[in-house]
C-alpha atoms as a PDB file:
ATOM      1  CA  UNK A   1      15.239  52.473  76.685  1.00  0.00           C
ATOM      2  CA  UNK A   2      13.836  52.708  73.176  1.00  0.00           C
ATOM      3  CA  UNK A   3      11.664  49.892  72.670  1.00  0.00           C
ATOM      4  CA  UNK A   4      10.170  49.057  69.263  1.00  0.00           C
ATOM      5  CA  UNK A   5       7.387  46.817  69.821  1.00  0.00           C
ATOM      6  CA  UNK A   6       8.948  43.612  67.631  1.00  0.00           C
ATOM      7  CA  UNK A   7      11.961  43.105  70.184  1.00  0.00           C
ATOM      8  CA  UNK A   8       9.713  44.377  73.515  1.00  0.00           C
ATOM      9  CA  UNK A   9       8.732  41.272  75.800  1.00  0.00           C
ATOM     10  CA  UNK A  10       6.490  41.367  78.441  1.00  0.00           C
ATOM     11  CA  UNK A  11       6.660  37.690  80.224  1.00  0.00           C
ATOM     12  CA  UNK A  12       8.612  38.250  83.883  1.00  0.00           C
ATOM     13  CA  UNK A  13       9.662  34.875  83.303  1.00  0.00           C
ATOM     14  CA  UNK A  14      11.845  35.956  80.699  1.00  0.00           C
ATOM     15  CA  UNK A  15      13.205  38.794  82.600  1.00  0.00           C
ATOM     16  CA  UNK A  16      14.193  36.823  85.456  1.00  0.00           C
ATOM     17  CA  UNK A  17      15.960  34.572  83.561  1.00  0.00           C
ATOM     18  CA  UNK A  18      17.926  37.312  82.420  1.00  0.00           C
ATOM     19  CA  UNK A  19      18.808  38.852  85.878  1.00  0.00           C
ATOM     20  CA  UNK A  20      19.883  35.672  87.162  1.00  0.00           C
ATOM     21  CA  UNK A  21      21.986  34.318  84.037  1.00  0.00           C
ATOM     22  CA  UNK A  22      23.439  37.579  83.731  1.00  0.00           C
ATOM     23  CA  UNK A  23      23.517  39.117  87.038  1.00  0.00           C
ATOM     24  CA  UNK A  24      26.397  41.328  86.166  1.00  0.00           C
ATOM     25  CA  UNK A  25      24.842  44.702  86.234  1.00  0.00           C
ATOM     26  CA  UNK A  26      25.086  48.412  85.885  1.00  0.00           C
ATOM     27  CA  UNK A  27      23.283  50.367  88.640  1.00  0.00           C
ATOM     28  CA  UNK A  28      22.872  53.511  87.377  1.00  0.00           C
ATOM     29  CA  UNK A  29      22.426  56.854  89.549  1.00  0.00           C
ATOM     30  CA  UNK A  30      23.192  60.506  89.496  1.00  0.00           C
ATOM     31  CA  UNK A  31      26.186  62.329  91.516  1.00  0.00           C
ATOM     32  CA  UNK A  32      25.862  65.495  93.535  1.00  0.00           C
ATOM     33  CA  UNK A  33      26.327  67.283  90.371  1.00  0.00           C
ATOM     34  CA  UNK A  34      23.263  65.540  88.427  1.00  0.00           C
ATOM     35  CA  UNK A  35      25.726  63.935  86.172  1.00  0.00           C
ATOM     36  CA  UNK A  36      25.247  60.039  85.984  1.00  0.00           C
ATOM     37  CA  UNK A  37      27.305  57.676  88.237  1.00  0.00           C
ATOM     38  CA  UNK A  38      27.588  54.446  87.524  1.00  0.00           C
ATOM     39  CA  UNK A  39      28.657  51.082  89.633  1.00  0.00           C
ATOM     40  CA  UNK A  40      29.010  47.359  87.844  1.00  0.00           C
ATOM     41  CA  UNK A  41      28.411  44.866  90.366  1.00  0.00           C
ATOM     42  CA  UNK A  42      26.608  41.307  91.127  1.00  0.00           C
ATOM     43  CA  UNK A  43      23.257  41.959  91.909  1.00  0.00           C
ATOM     44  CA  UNK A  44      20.828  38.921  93.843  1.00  0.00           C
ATOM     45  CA  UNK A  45      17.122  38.617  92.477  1.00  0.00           C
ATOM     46  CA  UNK A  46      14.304  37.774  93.998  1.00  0.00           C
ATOM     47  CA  UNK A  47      10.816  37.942  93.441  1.00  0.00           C
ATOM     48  CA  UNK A  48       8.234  38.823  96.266  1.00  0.00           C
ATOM     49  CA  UNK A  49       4.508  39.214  95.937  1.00  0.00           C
ATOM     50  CA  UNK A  50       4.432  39.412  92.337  1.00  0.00           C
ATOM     51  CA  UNK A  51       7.180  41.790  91.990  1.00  0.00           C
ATOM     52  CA  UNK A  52      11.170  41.697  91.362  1.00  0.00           C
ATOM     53  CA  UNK A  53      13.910  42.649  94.177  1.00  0.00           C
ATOM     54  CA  UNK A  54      17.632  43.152  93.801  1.00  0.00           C
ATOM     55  CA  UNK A  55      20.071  42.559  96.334  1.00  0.00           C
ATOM     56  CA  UNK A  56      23.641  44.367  96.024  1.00  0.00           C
ATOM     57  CA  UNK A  57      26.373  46.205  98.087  1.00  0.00           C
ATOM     58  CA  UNK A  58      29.734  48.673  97.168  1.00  0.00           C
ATOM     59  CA  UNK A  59      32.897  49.109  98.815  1.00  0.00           C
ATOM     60  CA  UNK A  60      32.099  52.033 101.400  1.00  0.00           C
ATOM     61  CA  UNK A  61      34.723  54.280  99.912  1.00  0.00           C
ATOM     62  CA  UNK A  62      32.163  53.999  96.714  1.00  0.00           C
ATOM     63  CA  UNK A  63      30.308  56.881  97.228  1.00  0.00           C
ATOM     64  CA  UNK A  64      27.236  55.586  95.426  1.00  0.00           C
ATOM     65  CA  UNK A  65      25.660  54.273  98.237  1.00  0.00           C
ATOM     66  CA  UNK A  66      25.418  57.788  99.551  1.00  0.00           C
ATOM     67  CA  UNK A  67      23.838  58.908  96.453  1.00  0.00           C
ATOM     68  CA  UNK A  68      21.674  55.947  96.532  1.00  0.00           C
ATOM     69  CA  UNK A  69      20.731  57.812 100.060  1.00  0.00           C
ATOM     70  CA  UNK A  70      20.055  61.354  99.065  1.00  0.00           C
ATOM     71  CA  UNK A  71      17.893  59.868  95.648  1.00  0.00           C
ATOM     72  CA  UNK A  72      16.799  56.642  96.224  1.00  0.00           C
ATOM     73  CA  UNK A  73      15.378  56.153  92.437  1.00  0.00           C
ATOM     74  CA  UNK A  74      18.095  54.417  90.508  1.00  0.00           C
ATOM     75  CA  UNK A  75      17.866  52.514  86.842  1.00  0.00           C
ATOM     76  CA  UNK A  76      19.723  48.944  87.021  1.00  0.00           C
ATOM     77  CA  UNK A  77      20.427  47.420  83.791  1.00  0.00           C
ATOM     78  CA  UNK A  78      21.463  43.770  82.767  1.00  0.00           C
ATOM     79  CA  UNK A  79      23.215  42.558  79.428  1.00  0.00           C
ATOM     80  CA  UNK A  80      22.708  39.218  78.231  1.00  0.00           C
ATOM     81  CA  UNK A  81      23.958  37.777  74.875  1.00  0.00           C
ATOM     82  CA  UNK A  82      25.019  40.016  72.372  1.00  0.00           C
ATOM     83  CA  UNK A  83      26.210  39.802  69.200  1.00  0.00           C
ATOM     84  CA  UNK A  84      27.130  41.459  65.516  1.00  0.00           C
ATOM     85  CA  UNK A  85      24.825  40.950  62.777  1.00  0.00           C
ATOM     86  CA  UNK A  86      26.490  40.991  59.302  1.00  0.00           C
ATOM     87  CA  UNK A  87      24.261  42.212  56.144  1.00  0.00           C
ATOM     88  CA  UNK A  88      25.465  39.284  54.343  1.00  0.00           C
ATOM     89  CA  UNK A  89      22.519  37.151  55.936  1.00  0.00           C
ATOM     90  CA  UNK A  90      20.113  39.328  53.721  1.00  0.00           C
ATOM     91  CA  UNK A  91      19.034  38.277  50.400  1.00  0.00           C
ATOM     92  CA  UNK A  92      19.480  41.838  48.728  1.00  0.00           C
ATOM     93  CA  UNK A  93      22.178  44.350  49.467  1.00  0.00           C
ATOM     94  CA  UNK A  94      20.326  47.072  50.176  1.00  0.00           C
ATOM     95  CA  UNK A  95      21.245  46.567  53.654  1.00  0.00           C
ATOM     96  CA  UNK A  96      23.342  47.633  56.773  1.00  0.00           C
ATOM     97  CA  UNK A  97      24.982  45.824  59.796  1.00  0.00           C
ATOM     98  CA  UNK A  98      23.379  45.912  63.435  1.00  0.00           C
ATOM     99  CA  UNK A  99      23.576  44.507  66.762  1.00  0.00           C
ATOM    100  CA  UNK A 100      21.436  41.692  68.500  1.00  0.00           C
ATOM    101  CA  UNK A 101      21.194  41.788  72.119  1.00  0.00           C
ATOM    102  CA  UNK A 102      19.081  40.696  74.794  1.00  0.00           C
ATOM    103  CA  UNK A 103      18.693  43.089  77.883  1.00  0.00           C
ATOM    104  CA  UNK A 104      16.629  43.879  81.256  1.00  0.00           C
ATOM    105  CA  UNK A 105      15.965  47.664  82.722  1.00  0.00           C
ATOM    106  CA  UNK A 106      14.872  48.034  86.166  1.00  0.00           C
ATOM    107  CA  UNK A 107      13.425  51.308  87.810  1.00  0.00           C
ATOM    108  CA  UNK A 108      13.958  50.628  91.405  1.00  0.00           C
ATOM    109  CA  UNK A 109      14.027  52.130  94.582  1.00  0.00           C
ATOM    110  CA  UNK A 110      16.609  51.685  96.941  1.00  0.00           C
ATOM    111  CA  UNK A 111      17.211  51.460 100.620  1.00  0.00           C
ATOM    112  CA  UNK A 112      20.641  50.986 102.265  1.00  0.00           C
ATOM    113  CA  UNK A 113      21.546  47.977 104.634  1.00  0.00           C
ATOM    114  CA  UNK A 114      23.582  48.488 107.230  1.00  0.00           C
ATOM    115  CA  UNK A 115      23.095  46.461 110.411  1.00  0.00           C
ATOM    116  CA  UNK A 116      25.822  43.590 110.259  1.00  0.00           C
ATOM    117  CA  UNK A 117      23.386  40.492 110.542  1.00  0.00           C
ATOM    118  CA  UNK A 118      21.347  42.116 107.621  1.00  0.00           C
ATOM    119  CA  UNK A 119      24.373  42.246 105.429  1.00  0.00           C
ATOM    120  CA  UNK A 120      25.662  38.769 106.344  1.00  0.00           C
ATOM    121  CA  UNK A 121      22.054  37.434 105.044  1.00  0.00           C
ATOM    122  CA  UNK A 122      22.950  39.750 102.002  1.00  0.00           C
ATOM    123  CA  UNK A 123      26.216  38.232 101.438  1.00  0.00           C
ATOM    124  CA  UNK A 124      24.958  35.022 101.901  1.00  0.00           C
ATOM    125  CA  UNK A 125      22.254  35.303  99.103  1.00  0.00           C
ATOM    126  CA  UNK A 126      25.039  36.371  96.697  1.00  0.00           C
ATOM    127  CA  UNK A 127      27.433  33.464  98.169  1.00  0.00           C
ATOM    128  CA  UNK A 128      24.518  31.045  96.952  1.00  0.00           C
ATOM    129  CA  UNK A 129      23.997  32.422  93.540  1.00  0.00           C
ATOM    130  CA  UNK A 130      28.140  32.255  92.593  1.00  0.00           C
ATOM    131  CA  UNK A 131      29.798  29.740  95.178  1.00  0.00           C
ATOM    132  CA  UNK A 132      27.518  28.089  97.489  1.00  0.00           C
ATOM    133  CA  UNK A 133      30.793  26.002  99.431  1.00  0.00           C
ATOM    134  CA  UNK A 134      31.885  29.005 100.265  1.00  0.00           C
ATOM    135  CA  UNK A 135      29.683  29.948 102.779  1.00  0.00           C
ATOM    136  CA  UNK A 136      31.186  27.538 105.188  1.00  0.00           C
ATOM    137  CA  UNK A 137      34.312  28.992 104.548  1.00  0.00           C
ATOM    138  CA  UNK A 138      32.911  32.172 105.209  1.00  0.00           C
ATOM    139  CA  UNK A 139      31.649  30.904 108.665  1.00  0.00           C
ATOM    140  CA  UNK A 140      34.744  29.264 109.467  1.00  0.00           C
ATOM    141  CA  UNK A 141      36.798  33.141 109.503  1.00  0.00           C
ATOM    142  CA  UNK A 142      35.382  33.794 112.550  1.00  0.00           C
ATOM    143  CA  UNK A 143      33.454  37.172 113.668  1.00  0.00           C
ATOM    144  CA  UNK A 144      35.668  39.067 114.385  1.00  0.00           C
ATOM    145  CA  UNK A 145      37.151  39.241 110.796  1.00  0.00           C
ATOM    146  CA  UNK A 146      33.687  38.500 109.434  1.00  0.00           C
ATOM    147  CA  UNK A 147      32.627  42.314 111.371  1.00  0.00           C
ATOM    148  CA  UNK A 148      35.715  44.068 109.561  1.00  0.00           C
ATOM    149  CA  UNK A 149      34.794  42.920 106.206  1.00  0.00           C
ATOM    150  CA  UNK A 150      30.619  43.754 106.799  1.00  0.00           C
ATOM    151  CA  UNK A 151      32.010  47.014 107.942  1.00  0.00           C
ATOM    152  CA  UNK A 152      33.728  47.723 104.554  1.00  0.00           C
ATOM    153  CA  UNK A 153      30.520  47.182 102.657  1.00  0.00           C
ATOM    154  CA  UNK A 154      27.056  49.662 102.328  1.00  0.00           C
ATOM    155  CA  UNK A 155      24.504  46.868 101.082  1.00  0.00           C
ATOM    156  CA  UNK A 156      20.927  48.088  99.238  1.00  0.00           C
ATOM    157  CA  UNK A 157      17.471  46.318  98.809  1.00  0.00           C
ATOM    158  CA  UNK A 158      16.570  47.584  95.205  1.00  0.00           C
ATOM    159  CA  UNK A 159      12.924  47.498  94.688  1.00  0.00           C
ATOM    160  CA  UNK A 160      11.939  47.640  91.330  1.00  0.00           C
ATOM    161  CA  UNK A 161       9.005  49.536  90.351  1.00  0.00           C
ATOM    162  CA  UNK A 162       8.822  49.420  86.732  1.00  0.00           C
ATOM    163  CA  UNK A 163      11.062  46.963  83.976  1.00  0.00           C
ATOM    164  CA  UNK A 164      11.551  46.811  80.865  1.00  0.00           C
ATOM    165  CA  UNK A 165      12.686  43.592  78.886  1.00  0.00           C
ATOM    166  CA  UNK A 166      14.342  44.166  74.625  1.00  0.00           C
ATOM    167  CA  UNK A 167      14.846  40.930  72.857  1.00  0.00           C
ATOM    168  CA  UNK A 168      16.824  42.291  70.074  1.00  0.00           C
ATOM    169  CA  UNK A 169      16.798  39.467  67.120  1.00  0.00           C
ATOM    170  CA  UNK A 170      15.757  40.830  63.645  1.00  0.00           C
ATOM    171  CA  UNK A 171      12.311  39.342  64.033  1.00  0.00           C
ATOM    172  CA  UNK A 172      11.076  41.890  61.723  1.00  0.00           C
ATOM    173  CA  UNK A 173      13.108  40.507  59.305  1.00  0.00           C
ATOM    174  CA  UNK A 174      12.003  36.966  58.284  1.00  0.00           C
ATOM    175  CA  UNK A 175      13.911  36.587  55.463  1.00  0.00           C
ATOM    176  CA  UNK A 176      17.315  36.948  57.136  1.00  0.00           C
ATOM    177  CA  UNK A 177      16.277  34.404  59.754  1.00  0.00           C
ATOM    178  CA  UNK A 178      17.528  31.108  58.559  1.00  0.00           C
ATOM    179  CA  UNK A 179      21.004  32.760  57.733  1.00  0.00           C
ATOM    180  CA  UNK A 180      20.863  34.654  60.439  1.00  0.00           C
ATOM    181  CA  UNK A 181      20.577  31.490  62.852  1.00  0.00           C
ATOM    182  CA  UNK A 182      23.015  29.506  61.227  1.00  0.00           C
ATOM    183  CA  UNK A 183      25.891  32.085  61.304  1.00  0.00           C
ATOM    184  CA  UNK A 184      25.510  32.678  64.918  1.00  0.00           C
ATOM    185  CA  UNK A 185      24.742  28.413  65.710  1.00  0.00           C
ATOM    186  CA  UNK A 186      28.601  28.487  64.401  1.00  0.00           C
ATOM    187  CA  UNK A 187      29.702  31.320  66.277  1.00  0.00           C
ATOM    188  CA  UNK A 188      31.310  31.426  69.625  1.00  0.00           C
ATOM    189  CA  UNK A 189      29.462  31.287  72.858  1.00  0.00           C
ATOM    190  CA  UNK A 190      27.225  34.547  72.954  1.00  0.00           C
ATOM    191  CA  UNK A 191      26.105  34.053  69.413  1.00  0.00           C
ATOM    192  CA  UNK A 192      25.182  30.254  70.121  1.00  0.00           C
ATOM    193  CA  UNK A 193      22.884  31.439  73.076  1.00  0.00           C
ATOM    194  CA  UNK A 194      20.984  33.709  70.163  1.00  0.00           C
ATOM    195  CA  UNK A 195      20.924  31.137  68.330  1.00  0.00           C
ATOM    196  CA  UNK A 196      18.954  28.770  71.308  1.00  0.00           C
ATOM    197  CA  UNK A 197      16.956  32.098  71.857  1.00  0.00           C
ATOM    198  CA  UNK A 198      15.905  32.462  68.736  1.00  0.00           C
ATOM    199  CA  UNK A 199      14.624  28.945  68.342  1.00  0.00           C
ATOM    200  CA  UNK A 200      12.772  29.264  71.738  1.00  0.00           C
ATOM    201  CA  UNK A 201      11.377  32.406  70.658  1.00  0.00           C
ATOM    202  CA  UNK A 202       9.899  30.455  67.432  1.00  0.00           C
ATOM    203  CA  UNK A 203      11.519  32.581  64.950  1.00  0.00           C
ATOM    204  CA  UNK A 204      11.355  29.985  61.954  1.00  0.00           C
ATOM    205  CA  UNK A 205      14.078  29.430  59.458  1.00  0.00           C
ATOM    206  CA  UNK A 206      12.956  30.593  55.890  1.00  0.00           C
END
């Protein structure tokens, strides 16, 4: 990811606030061919001995998880907020538009899950972050159907082994700031959020 040093964020806390607000990701491999394969899906972070790891699964008709098999390095990417930024908030016109966006990039490593308790603890994990009641209901299907749906699934640990966090907000760009932040404050939801972000990340008004 190209990463100019103004929008590039090193705090993990930040990045795991990202994963888990946005958990909607794009795990990113290559086919048989070499040519990049790509699967959007929930993923489940956790952090373990100072590190991140990312819980997922596909349908087993996907056939990433046997890529995931034969190359176990894959890139995972999250989106948070993102939003268009109009040249108007400049004070001169010599000016284009952009984009503001905040996103997470994950090297990991993978390795497949496939005995049925191991999945169920998977599923479970995901079942907390998105719909906690559920998992009773879950229970309450009994094994036998519980065993045909694990069997439908390939689940994957995701270790990641380098990340890389962009907070993209003009904050090379002072002067646009206080414009800037009030056209997204009266935006819809994404550009609120940069709005919040850009007051937490103390980018003041000028």
């Amino acid at each position: 990811m190209y990463q100019p040093p103004q929008f590039k964020s090193d705090d993990p806390a930040i990045a795991a606030e990202l994963m888990r607000r946005y958990p909607f990701a794009s795990l990113v491999s290559t086919d048989d061919s070499g040519f990049p394969y790509v699967t959007h899906l929930p993923l489940h972070l956790e952090q373990q001995d100072g590190g991140f790891v990312l819980w997922g699964h596909c349908a087993r008709p996907n056939a990433h998880w046997r890529y995931l098999q034969a190359r176990p390095r894959a890139l995972a990417t999250f989106l948070g907020p993102h939003a268009y930024l109009s040249p108007e908030v400049y004070p001169d016109l010599h000016r284009v538009p952009t984009w503001n966006y905040l996103t997470v990039h994950c090297k990991v490593e993978a390795r497949l899950v496939e005995e049925p308790l191991a999945k169920d603890r998977l599923l479970k994990k995901l079942i907390g972050d998105h719909e906690p009641p559920f998992a009773q209901q879950w229970r309450d299907l009994g094994e036998e159907f519980q065993h045909k749906m694990l069997a439908g699934i390939v689940g994957f640990e995701l270790r990641v082994l380098e990340w890389a966090c962009k907070l993209k907000l003009n904050q090379h760009r002072a002067e646009s700031h206080a414009r800037m932040r009030a056209s997204y404050a009266a935006g819809g939801p994404a550009e609120r959020e940069l709005a919040e972000w850009m007051d937490r990340l103390g980018m003041e008004a000028r």
